[in-house]
Every structure is written in C-alpha cells, then in structure tokens.
PDB file of N, CA and C in Angstrom:
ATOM      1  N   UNK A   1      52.106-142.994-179.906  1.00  0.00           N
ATOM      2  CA  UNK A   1      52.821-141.822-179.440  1.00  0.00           C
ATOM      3  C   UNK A   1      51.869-140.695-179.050  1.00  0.00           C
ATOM      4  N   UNK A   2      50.480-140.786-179.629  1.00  0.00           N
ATOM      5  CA  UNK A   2      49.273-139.729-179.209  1.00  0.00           C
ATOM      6  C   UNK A   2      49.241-139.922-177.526  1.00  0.00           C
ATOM      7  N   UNK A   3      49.610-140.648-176.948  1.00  0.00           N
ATOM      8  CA  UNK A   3      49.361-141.138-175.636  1.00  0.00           C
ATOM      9  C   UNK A   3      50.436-140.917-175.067  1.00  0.00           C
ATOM     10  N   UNK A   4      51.588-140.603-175.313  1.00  0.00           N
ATOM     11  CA  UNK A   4      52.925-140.479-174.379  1.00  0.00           C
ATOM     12  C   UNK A   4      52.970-138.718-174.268  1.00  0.00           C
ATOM     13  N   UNK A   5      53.220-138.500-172.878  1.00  0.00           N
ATOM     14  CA  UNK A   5      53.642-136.792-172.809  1.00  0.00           C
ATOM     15  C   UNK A   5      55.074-137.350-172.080  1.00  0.00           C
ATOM     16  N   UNK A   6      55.858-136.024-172.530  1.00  0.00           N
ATOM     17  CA  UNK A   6      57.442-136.316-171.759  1.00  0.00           C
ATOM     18  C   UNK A   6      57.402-134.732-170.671  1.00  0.00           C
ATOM     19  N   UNK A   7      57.623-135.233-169.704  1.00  0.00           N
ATOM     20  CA  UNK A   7      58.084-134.014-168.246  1.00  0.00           C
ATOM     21  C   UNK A   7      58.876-134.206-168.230  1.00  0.00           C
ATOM     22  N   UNK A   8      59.669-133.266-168.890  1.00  0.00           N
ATOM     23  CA  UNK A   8      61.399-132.995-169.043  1.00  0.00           C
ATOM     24  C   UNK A   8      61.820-132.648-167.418  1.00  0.00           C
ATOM     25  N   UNK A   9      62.798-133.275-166.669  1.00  0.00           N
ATOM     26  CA  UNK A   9      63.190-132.324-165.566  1.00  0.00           C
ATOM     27  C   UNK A   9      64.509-131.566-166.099  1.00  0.00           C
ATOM     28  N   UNK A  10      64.988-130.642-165.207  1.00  0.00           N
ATOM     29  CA  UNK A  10      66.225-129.616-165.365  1.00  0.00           C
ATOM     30  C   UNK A  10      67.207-130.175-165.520  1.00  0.00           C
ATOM     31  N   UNK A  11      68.010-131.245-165.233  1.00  0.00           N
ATOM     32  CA  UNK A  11      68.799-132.344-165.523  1.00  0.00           C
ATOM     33  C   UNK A  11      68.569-133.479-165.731  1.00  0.00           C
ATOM     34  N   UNK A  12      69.475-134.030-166.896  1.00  0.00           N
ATOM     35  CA  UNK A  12      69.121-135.461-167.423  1.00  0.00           C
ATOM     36  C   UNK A  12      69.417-136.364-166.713  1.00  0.00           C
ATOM     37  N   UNK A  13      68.636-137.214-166.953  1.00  0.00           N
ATOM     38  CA  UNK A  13      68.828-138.641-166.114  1.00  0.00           C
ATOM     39  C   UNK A  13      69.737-139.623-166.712  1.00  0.00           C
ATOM     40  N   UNK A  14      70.137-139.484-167.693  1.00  0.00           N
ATOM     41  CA  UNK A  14      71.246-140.056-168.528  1.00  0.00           C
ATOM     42  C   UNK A  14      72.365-139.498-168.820  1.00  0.00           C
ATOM     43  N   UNK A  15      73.661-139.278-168.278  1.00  0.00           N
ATOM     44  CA  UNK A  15      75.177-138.946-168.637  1.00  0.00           C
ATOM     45  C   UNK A  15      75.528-139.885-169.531  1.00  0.00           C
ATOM     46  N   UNK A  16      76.410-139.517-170.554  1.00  0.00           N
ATOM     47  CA  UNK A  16      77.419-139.891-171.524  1.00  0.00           C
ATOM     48  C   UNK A  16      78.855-139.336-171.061  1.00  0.00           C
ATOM     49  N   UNK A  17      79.405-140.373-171.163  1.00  0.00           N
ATOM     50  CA  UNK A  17      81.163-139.868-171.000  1.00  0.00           C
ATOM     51  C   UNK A  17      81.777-139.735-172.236  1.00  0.00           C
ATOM     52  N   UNK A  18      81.881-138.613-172.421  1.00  0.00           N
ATOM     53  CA  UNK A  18      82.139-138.575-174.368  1.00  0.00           C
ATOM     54  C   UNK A  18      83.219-138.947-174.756  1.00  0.00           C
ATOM     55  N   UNK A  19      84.188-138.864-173.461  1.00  0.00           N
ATOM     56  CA  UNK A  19      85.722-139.114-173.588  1.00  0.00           C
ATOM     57  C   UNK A  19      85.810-140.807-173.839  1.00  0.00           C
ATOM     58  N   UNK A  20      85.382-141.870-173.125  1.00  0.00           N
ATOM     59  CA  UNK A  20      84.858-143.154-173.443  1.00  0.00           C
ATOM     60  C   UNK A  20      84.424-143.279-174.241  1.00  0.00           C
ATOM     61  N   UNK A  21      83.368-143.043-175.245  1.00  0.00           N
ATOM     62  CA  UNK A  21      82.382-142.966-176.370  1.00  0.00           C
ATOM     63  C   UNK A  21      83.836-142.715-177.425  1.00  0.00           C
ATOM     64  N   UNK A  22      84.308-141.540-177.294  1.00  0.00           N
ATOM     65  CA  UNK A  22      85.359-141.619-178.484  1.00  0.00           C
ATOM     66  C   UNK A  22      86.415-142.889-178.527  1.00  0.00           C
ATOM     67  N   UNK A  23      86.551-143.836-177.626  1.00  0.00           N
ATOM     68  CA  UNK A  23      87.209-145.207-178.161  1.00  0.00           C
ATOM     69  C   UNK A  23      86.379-146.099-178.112  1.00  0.00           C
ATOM     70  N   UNK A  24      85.412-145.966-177.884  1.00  0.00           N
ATOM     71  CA  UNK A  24      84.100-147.121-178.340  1.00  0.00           C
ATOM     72  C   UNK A  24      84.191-147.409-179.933  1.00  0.00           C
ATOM     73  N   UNK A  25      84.052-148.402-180.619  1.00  0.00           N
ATOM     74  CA  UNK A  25      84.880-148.792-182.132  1.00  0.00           C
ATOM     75  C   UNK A  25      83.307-148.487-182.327  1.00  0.00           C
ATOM     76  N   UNK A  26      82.133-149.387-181.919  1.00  0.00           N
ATOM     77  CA  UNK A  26      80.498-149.568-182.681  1.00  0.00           C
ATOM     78  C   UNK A  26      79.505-148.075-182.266  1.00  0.00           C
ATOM     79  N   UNK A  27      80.176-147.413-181.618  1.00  0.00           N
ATOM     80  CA  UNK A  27      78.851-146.793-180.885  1.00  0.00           C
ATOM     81  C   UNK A  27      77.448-146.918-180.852  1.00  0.00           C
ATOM     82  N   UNK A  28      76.953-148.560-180.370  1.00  0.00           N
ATOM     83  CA  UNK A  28      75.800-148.886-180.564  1.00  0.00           C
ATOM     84  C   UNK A  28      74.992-148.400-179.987  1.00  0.00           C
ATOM     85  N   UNK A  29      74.905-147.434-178.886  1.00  0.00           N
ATOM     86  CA  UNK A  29      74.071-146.693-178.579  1.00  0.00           C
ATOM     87  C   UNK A  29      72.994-145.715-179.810  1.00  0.00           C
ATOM     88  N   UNK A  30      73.996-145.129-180.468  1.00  0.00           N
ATOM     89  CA  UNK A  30      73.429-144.473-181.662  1.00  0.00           C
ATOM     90  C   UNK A  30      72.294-145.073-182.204  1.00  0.00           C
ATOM     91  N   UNK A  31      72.416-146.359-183.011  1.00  0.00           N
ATOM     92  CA  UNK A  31      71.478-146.956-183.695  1.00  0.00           C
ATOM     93  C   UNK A  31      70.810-147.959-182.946  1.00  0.00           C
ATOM     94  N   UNK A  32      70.804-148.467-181.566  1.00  0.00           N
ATOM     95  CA  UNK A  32      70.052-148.596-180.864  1.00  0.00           C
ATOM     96  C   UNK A  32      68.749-148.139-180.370  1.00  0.00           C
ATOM     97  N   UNK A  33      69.002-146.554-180.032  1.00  0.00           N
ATOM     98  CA  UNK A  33      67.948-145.515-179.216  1.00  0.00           C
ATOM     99  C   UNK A  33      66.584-145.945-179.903  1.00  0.00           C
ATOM    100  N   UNK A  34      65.609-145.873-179.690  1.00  0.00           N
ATOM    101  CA  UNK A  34      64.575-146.090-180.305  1.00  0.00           C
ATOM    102  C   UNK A  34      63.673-144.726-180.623  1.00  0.00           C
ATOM    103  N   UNK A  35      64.033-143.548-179.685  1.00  0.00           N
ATOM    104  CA  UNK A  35      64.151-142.252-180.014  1.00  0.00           C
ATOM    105  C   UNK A  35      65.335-141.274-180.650  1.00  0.00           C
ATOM    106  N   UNK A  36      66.471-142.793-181.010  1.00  0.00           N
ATOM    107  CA  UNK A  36      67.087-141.512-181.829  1.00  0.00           C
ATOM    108  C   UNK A  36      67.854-140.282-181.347  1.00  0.00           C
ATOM    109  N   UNK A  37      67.803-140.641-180.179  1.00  0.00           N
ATOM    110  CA  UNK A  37      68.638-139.224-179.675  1.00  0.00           C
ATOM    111  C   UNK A  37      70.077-139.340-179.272  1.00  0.00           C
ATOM    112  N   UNK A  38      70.993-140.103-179.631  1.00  0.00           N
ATOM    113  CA  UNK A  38      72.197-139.957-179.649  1.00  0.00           C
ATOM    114  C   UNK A  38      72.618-139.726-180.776  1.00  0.00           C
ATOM    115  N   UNK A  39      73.781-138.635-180.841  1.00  0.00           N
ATOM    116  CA  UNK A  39      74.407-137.988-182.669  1.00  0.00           C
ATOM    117  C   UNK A  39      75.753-138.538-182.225  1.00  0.00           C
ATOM    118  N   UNK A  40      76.595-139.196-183.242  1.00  0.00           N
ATOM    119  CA  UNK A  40      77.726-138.670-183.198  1.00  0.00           C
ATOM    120  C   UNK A  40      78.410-137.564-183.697  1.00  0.00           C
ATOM    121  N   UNK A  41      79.472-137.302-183.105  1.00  0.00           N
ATOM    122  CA  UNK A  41      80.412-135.763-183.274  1.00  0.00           C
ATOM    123  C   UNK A  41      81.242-136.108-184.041  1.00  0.00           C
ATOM    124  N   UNK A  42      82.076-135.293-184.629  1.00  0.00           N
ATOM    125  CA  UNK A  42      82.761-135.255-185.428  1.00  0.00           C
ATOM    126  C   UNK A  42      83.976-135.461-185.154  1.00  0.00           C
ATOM    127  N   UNK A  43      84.323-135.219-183.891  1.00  0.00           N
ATOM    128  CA  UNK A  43      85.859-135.895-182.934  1.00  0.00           C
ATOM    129  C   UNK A  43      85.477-137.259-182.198  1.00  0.00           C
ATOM    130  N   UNK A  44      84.517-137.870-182.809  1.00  0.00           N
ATOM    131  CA  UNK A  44      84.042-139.855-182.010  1.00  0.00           C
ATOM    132  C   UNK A  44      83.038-139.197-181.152  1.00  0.00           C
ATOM    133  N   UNK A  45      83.129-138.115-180.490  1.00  0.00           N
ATOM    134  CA  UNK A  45      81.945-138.251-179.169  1.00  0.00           C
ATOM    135  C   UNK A  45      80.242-138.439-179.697  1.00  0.00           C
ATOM    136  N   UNK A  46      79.464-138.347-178.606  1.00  0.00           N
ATOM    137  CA  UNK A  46      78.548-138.248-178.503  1.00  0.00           C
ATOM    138  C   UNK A  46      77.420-137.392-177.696  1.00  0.00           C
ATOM    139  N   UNK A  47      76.161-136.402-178.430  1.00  0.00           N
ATOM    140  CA  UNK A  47      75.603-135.551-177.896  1.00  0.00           C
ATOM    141  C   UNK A  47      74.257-136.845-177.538  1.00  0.00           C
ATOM    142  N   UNK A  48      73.730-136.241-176.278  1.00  0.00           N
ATOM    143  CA  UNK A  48      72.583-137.045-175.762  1.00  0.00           C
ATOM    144  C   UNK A  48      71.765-135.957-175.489  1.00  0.00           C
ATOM    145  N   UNK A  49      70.665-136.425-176.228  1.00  0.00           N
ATOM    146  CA  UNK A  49      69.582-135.126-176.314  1.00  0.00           C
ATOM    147  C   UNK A  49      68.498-136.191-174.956  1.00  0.00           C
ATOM    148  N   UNK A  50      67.879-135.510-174.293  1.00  0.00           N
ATOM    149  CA  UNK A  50      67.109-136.664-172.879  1.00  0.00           C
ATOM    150  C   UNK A  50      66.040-136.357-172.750  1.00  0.00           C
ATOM    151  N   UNK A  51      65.694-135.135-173.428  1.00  0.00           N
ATOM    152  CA  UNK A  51      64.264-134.614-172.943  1.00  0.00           C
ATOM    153  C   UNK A  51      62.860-135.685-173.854  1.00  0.00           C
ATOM    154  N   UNK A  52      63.594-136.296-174.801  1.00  0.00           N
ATOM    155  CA  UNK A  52      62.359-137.159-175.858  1.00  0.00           C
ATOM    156  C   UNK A  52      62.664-138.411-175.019  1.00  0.00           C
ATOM    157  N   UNK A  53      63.391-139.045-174.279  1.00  0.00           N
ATOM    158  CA  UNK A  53      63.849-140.099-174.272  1.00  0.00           C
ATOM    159  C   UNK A  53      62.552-140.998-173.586  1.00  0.00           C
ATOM    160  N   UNK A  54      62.450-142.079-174.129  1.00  0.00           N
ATOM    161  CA  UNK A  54      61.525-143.626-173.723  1.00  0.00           C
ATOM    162  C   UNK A  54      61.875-143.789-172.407  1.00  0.00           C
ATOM    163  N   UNK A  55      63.033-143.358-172.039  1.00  0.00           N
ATOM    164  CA  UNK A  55      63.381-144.416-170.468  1.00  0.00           C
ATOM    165  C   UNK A  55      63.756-146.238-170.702  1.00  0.00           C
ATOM    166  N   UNK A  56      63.947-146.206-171.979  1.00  0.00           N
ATOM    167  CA  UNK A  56      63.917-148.061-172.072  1.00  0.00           C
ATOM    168  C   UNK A  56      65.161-148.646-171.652  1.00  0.00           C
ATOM    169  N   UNK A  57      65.978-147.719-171.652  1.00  0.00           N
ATOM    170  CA  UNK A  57      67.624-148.257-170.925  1.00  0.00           C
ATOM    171  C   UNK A  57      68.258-149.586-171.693  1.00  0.00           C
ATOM    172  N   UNK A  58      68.085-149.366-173.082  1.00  0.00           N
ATOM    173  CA  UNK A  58      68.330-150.242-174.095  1.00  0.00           C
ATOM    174  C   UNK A  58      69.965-149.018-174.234  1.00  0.00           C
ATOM    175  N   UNK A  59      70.239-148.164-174.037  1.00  0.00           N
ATOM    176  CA  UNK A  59      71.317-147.462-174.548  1.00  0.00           C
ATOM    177  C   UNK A  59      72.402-148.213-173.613  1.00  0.00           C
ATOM    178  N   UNK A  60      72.146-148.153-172.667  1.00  0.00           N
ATOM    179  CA  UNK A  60      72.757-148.709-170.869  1.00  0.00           C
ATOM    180  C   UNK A  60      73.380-149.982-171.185  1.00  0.00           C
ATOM    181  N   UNK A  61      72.329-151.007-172.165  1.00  0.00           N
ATOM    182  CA  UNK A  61      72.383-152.346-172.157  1.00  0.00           C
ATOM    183  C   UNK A  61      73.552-152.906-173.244  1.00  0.00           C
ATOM    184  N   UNK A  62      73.430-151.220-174.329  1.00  0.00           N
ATOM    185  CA  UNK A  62      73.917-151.659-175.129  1.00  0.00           C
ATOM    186  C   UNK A  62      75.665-151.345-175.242  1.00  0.00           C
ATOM    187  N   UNK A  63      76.009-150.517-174.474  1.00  0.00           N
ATOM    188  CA  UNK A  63      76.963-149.707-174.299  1.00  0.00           C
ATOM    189  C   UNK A  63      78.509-150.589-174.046  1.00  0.00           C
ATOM    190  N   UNK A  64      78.876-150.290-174.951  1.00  0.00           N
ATOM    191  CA  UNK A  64      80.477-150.954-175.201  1.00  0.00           C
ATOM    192  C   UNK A  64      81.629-149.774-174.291  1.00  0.00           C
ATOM    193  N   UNK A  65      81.311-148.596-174.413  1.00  0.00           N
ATOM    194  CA  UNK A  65      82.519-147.621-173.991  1.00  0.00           C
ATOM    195  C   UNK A  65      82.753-147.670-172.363  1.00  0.00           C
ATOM    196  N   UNK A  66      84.365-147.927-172.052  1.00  0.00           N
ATOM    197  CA  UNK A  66      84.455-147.717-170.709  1.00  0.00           C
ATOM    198  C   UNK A  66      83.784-148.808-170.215  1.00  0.00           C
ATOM    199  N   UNK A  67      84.106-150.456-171.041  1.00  0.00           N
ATOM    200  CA  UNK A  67      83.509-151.650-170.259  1.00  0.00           C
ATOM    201  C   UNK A  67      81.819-151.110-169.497  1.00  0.00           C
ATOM    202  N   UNK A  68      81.392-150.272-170.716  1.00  0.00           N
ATOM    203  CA  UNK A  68      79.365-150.421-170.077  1.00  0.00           C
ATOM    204  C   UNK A  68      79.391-149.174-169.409  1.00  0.00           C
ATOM    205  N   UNK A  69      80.194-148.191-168.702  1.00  0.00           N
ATOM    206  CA  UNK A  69      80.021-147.694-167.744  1.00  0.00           C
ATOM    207  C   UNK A  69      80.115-145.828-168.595  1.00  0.00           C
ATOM    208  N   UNK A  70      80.271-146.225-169.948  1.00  0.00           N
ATOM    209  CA  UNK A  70      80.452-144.946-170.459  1.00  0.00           C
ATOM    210  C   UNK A  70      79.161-143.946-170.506  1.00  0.00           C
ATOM    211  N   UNK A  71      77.729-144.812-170.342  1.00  0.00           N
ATOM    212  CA  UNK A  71      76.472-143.986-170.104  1.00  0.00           C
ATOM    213  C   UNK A  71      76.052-144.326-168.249  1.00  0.00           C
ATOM    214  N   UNK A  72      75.933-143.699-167.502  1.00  0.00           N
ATOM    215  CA  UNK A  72      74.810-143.446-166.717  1.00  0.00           C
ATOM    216  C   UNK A  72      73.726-143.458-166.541  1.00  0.00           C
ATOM    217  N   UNK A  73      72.693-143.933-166.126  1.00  0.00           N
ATOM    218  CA  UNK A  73      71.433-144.160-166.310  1.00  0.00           C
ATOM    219  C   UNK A  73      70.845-144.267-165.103  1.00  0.00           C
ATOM    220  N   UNK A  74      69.641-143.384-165.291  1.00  0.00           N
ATOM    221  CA  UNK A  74      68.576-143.562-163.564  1.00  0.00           C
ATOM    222  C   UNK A  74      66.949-143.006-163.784  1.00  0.00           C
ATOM    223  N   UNK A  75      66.271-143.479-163.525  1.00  0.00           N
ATOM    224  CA  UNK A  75      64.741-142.952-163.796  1.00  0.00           C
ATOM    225  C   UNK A  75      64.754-141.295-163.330  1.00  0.00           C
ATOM    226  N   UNK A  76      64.066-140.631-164.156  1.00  0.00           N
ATOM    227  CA  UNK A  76      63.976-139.137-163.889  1.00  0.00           C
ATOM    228  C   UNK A  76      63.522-139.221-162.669  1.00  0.00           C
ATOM    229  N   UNK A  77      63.301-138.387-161.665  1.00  0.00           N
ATOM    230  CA  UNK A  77      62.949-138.104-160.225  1.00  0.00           C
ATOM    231  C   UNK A  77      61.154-137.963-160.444  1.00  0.00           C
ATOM    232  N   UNK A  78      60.143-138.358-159.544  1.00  0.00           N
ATOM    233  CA  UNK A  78      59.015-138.113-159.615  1.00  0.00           C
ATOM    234  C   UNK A  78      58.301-137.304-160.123  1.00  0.00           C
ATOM    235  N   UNK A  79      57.241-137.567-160.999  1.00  0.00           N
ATOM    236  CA  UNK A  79      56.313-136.787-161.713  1.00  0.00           C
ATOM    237  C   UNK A  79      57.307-136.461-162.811  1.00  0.00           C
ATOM    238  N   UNK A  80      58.341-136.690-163.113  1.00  0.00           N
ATOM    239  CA  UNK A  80      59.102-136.514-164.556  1.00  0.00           C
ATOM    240  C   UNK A  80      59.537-137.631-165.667  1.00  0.00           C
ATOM    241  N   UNK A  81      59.420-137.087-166.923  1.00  0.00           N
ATOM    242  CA  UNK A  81      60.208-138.088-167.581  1.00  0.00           C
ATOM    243  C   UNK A  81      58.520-138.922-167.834  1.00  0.00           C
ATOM    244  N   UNK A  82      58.709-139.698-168.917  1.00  0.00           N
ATOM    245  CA  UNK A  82      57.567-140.238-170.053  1.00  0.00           C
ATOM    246  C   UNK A  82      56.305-140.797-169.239  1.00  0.00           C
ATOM    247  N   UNK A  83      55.050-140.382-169.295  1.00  0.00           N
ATOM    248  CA  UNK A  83      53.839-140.007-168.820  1.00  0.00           C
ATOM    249  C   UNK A  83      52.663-140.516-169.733  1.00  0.00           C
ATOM    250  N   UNK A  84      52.155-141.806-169.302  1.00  0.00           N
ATOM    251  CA  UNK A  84      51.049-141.995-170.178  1.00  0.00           C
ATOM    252  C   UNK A  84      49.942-141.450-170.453  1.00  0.00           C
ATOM    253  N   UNK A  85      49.297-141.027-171.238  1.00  0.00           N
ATOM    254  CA  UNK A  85      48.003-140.303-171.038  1.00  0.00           C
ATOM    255  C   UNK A  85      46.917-141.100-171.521  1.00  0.00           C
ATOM    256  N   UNK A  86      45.746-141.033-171.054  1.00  0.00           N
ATOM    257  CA  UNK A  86      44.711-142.528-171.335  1.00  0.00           C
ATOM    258  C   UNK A  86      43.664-141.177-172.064  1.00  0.00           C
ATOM    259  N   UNK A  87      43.525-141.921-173.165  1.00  0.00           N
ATOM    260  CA  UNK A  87      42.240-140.243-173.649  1.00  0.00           C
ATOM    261  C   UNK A  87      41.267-141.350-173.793  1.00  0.00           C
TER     262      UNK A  87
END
C-alpha cells in the first residue's frame, strides 16, 4: 500500500442505487470490497465512499440488487483514480 496513491476525481466512478440495495437480502458488496468502503444504513441502503477505492470491480461482480445492475461501475477518467508509485 506504500506504493499506491489514489487521484480522487470530483465524481465517483461507482453509483449505488440504494433503493435496489435495500431489497438485496446478502448485500455482498459490503463484505466483499477489499477497501471496505461500502456501510450499510440503517433503512437496508448503502453509503459508497470511492475516493479509497482499488478499482477491482469485485463489488460489480458481486452485486445481487436490481438483477447486478444496482452498482454502476466505470474506470475514473484519465490521470485519476489508483496510481502506482515505483520508489
């Protein structure tokens, strides 16, 4: 992780449909993330924090809500989003 920088852009590259997410029964996204950044809410939804995110699109893969379609997913736009650094 000494080697990863994240270039957050101004909007995320990942949408959640929270309204879907609340009849999702597993919300395997949650314990999927490998950064951890999906919470559940306290009414079923889900907050997606994007600025730490890997880019591994394991959330995408894993996603039960709305038959798969309850997350969005697209590589941040150029020069953004997880950045190797070689020291």
């Amino acid at each position: 992780m000494a080697t990863v920088e994240f270039r957050v852009q101004d909007e995320p590259h990942i949408v959640v449909d929270t309204a879907a997410c609340q009849a999702c029964p597993g919300q395997p996204c949650v314990t999927a993330c490998p950064a951890d950044l999906f919470t559940p809410t306290a009414d079923g939804g889900i907050v997606f924090n994007h600025e730490q995110c890997f880019e591994c699109g394991l959330c995408r893969l894993v996603c039960e809500g709305a038959g798969g379609d309850a997350i969005t997913w697209s590589y941040p736009r150029g020069g953004h989003g997880v950045v190797l650094r070689w020291s």
